[in-house]
Protein backbone atom coordinates (compact mmCIF):
# COMPACT_ATOMS: atom_id res chain seq x y z
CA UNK A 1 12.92 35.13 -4.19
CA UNK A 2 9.40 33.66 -5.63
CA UNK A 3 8.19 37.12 -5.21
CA UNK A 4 9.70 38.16 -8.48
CA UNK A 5 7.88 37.41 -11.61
CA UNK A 6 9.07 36.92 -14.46
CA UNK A 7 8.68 40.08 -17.04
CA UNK A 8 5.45 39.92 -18.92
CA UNK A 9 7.00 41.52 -22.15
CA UNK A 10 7.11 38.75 -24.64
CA UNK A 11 9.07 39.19 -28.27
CA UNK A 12 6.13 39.07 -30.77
CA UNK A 13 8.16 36.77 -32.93
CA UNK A 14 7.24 33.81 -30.45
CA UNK A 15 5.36 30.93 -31.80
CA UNK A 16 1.95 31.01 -30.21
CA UNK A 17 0.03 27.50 -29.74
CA UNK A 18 -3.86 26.84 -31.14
CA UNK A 19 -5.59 28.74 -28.14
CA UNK A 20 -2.99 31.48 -28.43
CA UNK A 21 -0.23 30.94 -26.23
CA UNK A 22 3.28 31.61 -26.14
CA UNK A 23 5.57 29.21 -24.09
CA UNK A 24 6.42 32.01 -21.86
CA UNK A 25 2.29 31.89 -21.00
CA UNK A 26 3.11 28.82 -19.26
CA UNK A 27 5.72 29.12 -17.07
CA UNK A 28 5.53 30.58 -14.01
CA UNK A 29 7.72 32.84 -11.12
CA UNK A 30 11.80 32.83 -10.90
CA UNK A 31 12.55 29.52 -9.29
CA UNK A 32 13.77 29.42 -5.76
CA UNK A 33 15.67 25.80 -5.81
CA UNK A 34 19.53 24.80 -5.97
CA UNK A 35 21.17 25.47 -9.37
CA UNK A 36 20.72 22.02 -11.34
CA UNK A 37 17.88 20.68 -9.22
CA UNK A 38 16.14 18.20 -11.46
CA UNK A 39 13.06 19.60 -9.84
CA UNK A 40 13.38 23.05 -12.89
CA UNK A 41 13.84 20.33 -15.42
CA UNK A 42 10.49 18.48 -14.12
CA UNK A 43 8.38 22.05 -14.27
CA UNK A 44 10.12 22.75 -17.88
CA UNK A 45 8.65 19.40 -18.69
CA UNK A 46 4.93 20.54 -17.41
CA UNK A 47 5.16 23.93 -19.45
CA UNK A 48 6.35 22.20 -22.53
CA UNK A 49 3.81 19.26 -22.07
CA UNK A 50 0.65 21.98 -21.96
CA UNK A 51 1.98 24.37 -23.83
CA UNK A 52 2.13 21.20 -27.22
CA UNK A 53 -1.38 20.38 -26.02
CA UNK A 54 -2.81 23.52 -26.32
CA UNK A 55 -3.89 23.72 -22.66
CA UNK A 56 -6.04 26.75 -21.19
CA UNK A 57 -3.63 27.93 -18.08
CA UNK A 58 -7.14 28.65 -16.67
CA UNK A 59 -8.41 25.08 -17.01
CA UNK A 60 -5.69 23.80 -14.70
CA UNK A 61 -5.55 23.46 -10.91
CA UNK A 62 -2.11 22.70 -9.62
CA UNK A 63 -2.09 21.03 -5.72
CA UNK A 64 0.77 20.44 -3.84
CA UNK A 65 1.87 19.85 -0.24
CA UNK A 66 4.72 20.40 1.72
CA UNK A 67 8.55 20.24 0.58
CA UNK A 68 11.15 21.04 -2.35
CA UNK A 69 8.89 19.46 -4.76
CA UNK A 70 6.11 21.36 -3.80
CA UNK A 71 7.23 24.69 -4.24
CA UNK A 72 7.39 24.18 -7.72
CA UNK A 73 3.77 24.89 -8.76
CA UNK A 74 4.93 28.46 -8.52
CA UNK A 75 7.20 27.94 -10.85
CA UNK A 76 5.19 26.85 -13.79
CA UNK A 77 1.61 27.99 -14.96
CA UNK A 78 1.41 31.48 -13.52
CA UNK A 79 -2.18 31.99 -14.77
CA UNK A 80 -3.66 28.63 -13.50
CA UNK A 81 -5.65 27.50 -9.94
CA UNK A 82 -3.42 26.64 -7.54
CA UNK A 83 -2.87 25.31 -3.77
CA UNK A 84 -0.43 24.23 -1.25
CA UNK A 85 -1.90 22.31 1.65
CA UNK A 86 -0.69 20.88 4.21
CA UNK A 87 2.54 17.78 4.28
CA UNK A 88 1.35 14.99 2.86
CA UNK A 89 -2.81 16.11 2.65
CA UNK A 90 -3.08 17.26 -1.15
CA UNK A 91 -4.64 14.11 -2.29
CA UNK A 92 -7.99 14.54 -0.39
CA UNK A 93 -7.88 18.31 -1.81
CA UNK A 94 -7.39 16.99 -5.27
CA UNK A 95 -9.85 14.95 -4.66
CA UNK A 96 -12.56 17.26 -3.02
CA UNK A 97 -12.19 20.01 -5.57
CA UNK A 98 -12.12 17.20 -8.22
CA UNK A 99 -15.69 16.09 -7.24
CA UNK A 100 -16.84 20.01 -7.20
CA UNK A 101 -15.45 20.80 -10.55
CA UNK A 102 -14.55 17.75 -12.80
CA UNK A 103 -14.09 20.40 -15.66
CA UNK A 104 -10.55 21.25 -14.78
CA UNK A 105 -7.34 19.30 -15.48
CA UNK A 106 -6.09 18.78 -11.74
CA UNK A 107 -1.95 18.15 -11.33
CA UNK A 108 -0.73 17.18 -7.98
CA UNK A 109 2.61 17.23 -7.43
CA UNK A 110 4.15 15.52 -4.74
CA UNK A 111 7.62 14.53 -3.69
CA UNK A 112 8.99 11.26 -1.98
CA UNK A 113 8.50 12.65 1.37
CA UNK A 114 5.46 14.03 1.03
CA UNK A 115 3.50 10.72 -1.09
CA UNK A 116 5.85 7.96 0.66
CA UNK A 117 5.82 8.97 4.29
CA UNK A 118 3.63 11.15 5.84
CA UNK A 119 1.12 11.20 2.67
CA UNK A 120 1.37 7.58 2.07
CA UNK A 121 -2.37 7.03 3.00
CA UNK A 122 -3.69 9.71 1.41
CA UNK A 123 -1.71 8.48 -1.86
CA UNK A 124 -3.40 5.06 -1.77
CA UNK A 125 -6.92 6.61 -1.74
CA UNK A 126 -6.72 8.82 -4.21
CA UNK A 127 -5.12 6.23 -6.96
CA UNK A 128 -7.39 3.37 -5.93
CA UNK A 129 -10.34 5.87 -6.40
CA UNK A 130 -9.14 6.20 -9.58
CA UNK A 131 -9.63 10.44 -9.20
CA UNK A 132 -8.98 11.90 -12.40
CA UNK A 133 -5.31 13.27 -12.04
CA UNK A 134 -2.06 13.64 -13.41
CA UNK A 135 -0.16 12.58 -10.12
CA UNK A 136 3.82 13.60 -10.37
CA UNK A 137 6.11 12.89 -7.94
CA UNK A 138 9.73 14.36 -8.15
CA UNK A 139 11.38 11.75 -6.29
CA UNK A 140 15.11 12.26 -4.98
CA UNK A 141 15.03 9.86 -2.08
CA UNK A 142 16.18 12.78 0.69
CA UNK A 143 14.37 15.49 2.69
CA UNK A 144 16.16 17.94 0.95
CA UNK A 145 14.29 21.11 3.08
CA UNK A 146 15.60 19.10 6.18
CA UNK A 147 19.00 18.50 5.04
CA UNK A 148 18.75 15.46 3.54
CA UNK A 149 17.90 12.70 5.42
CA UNK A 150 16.67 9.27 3.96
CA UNK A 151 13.27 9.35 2.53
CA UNK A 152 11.15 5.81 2.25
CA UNK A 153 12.02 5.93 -1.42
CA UNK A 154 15.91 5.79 -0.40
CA UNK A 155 17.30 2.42 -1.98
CA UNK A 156 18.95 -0.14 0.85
CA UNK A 157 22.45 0.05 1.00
CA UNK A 158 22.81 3.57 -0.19
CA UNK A 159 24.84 5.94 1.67
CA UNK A 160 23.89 9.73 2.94
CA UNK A 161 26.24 12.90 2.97
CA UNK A 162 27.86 11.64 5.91
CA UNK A 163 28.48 8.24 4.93
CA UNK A 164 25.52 6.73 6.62
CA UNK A 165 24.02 3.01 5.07
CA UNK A 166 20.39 3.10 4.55
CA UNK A 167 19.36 -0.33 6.32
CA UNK A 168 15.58 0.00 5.54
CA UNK A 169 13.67 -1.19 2.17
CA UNK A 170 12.58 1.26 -0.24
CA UNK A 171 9.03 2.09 -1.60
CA UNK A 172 8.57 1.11 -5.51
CA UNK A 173 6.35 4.24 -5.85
CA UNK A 174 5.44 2.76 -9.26
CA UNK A 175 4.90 -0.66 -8.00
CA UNK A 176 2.64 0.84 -5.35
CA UNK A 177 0.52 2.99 -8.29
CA UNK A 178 0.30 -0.45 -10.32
CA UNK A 179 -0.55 -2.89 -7.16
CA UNK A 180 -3.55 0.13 -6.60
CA UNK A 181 -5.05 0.23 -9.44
CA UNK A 182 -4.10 3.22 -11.29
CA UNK A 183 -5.25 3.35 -15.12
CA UNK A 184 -1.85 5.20 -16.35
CA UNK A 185 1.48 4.87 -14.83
CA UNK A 186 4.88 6.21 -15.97
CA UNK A 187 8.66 6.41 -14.52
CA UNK A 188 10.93 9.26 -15.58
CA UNK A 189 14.10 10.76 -14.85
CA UNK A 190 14.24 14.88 -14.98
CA UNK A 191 17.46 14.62 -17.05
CA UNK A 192 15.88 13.22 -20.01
CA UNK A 193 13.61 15.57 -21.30
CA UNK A 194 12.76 13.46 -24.57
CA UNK A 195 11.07 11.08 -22.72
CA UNK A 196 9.08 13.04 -19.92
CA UNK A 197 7.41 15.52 -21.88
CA UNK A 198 5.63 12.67 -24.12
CA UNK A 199 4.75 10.71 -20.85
CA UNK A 200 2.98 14.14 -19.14
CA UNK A 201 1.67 14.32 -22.29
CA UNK A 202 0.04 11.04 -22.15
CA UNK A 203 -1.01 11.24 -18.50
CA UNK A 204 -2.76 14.33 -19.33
CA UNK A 205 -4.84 12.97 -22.14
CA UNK A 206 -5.74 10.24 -19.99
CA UNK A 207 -8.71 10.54 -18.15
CA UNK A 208 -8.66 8.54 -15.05
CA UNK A 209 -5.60 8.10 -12.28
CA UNK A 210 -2.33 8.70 -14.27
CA UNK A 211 0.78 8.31 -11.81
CA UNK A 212 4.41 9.39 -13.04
CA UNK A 213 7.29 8.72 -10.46
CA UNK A 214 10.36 10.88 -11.72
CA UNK A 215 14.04 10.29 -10.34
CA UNK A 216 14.80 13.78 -9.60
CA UNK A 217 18.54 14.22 -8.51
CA UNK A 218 19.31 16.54 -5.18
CA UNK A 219 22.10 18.76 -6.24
CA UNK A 220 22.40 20.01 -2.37
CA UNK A 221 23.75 16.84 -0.86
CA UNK A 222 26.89 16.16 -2.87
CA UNK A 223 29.70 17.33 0.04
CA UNK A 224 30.76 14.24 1.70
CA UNK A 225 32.83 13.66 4.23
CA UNK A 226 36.81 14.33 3.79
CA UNK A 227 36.35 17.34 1.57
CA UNK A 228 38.04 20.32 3.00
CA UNK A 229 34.86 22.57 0.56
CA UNK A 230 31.95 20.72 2.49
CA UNK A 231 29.85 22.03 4.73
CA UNK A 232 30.94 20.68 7.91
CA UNK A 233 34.75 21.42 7.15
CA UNK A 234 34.06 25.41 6.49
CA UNK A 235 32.21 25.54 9.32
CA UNK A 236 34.84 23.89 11.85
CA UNK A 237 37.51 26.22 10.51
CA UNK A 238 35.60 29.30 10.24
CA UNK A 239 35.17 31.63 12.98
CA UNK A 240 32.44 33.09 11.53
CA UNK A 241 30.16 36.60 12.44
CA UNK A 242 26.81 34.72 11.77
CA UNK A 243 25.45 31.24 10.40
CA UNK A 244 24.79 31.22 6.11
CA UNK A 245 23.89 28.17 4.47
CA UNK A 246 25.55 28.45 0.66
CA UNK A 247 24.33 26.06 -1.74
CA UNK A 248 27.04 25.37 -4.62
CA UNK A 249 25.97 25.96 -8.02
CA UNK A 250 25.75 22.60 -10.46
CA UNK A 251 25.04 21.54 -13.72
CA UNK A 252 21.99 19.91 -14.82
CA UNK A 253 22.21 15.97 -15.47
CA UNK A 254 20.97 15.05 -18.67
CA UNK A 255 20.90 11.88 -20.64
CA UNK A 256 19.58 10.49 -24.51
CA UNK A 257 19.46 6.91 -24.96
CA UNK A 258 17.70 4.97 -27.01
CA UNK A 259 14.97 2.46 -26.22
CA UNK A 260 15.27 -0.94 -24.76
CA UNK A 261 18.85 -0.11 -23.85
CA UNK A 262 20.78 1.11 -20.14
CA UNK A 263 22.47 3.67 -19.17
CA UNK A 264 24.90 4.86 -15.97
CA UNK A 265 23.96 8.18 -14.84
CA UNK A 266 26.53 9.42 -12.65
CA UNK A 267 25.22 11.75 -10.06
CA UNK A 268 27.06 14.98 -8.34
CA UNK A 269 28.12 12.59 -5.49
CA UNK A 270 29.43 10.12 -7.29
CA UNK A 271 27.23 7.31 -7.03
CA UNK A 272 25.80 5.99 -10.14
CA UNK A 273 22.30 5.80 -11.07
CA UNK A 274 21.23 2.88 -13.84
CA UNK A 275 18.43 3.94 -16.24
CA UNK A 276 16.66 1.36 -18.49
CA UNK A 277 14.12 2.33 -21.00
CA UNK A 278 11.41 0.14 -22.31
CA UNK A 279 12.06 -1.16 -25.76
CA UNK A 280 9.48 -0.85 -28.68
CA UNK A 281 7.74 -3.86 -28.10
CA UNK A 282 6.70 -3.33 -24.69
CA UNK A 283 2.94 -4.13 -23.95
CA UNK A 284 2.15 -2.00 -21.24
CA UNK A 285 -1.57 -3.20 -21.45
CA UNK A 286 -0.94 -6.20 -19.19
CA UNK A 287 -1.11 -4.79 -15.58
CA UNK A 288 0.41 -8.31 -13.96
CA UNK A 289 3.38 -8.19 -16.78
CA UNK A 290 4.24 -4.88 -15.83
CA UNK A 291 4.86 -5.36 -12.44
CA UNK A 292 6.82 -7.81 -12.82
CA UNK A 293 8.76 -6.11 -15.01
CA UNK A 294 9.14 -2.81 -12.50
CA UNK A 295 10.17 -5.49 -9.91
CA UNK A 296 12.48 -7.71 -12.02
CA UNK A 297 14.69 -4.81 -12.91
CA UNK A 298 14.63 -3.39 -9.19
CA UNK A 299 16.10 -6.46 -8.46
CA UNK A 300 18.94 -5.82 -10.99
CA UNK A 301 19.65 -2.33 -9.64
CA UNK A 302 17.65 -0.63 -12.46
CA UNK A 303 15.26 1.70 -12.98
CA UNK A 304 12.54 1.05 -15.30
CA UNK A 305 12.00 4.76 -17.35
CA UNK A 306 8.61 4.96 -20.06
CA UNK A 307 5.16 4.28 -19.93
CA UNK A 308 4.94 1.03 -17.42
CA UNK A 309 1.48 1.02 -17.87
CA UNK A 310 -2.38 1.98 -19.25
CA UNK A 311 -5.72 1.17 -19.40
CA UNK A 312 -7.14 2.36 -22.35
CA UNK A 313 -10.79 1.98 -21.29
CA UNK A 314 -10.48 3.62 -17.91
CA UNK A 315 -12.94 5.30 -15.77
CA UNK A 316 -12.75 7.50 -13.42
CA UNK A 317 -14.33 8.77 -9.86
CA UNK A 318 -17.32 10.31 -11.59
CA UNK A 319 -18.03 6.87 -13.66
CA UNK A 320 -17.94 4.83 -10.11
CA UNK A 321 -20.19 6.96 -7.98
CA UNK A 322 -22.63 7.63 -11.09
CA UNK A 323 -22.32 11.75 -11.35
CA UNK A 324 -23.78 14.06 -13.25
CA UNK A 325 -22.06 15.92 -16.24
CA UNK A 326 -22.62 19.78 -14.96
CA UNK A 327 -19.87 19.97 -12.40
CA UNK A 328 -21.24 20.46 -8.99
CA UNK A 329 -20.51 24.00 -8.39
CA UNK A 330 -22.33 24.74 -11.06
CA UNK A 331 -25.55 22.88 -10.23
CA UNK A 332 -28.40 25.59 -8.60
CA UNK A 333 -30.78 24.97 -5.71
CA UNK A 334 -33.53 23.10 -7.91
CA UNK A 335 -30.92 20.09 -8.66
CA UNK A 336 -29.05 20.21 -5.26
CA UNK A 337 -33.06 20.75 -3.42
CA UNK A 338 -35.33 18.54 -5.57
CA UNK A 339 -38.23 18.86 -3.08
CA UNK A 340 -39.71 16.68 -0.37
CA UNK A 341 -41.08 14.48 -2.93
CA UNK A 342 -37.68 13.38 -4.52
CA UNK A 343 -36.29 12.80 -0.97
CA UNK A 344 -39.12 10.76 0.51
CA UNK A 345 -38.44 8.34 -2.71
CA UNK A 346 -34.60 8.35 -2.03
CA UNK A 347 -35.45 7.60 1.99
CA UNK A 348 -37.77 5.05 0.81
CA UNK A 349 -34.98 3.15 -1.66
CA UNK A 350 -32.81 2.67 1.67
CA UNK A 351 -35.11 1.04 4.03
């Protein structure tokens, strides 16, 4: 029910941030998703990100595009911008409205579908434009609004609901980000709060492309085959009035680990997932080095968590193509319509 908002009353005991703010400022409508979704834990992560950073809810625009993931912008800053476009199109919104007004703090947030699939394209652009961004994807490797099929991010060998292999490679969505060019790029997983919120944090201090893949577990998937509670089984023993879809309730998964060492995550169907954060003395400076590093521990069956990489001396689409500072919405007809003059010298410079 997105419809219902969240009561406005707020206990005036609540510590407000420097502009003002409350934590409650930041968040957004009741969430619609499965019980335990690490998708709440990712938007819990946003509103405690700006709400330390003393953001302006106004000074954000939130895009999304089509899927579980991107239903969550309604979940978290009420009081900013926001837009849902079309599956797998919000980068070339990001970046349009970036270009008109590079005075807001633009988050896109994606999911695997949506950036691996049908948005891959788009995706590639945007980072190797270097748009100025904080770039999330909540990745869970299914379709989870299509009952969970494989998504491109799926790892081979992995089985579905229904005990179907994945035969097909996956996309290292923060392989991809580093072989692009993006200035920042991060890996988290929604169950470790701890280590998100610092790497939002950094991505939205940085001002150029920052990229954060999150493994976000799909609670809704878990009933495999040979349980007499699954879906299939009710529904072959149930002569039933209508059709309801019931998703089970779950807990969250969370984790705390310290760095440089791994940890098994068991998921709600069992399989295990195998987390290893970066240690202390990580450089993630050296582009090449971290690669290799995302790659070396894919091909131990781990996932590398932290800041994977930054530039420090990025720049961003407004540095390449040379912009002004006054955003251009805000520019009048004497900048935008210098006069026949000014064009006759620009017509001239091209022949």
């Amino acid at each position: 029910m997105t419809y219902l908002a969240k009561p406005k009353l707020h206990h005036p005991s609540l510590t407000r941030n420097a502009v003002g703010y409350t934590r409650r400022d930041y968040e957004g409508k009741v969430s619609t998703l499965c019980a335990g979704c690490g998708h709440d834990s990712i938007s819990a992560a946003i509103v405690q990100a700006c709400w330390e950073l003393d953001v302006e809810p106004h000074r954000v625009a939130k895009l999304s595009g089509i899927g579980c993931s991107s239903k969550t912008p309604d979940y978290f800053l009420g009081q900013s911008h926001g837009f849902n476009t079309v599956h797998g199109r919000m980068p070339s919104v990001l970046t349009g409205a970036n270009l008109a007004n590079r005075d807001l703090l633009y988050l896109g947030v994606s999911g695997d579908g949506d950036s691996a699939s049908i948005g891959i394209g788009q995706l590639v652009h945007v980072i190797r434009r270097g748009v100025a961004m904080v770039y999330i994807v909540e990745n869970n490797g299914v379709y989870g609004l299509t009952k969970g099929q494989f998504s491109a991010t799926a790892d081979q060998g992995s089985m579905s609901k229904k005990g179907v292999k994945n035969a097909d490679s996956p996309i290292n969505l923060a392989a991809l980000a580093l072989q692009l060019g993006a200035t920042y790029v991060g890996r988290g997983f929604s169950g470790d709060k701890h280590q998100l919120v610092p790497l939002i944090k950094g991505a939205i201090r940085h001002r150029g492309a920052a990229f954060i893949d999150v493994i976000s577990p799909c609670v809704a998937f878990n009933n495999h085959a040979g349980s007499t509670k699954s879906y299939e089984y009710v529904r072959e023993h149930n002569e039933a009035v209508n059709f309801l879809d019931v998703i089970p309730c779950k807990s969250e998964i969370t984790v705390d680990y310290p760095e440089g060492s791994l940890v098994e995550v068991e998921q709600h169907d069992g399989s295990v997932l195998r987390l290893r954060k970066l240690s202390a003395d990580y450089d993630p400076t050296d582009r090449i080095a971290s690669l290799n590093h995302v790659l070396a521990t894919e091909a131990r069956g781990e996932v590398a968590t932290g800041l994977l990489f930054v530039d420090t001396e990025a720049e961003d689409l407004h540095a390449h193509l040379n912009t002004v500072e006054t955003p251009f919405n805000k520019l009048g007809v004497g900048e935008l319509c210098p006069g026949k003059a000014a064009l006759d010298r620009i017509n001239a410079s091209l022949r």
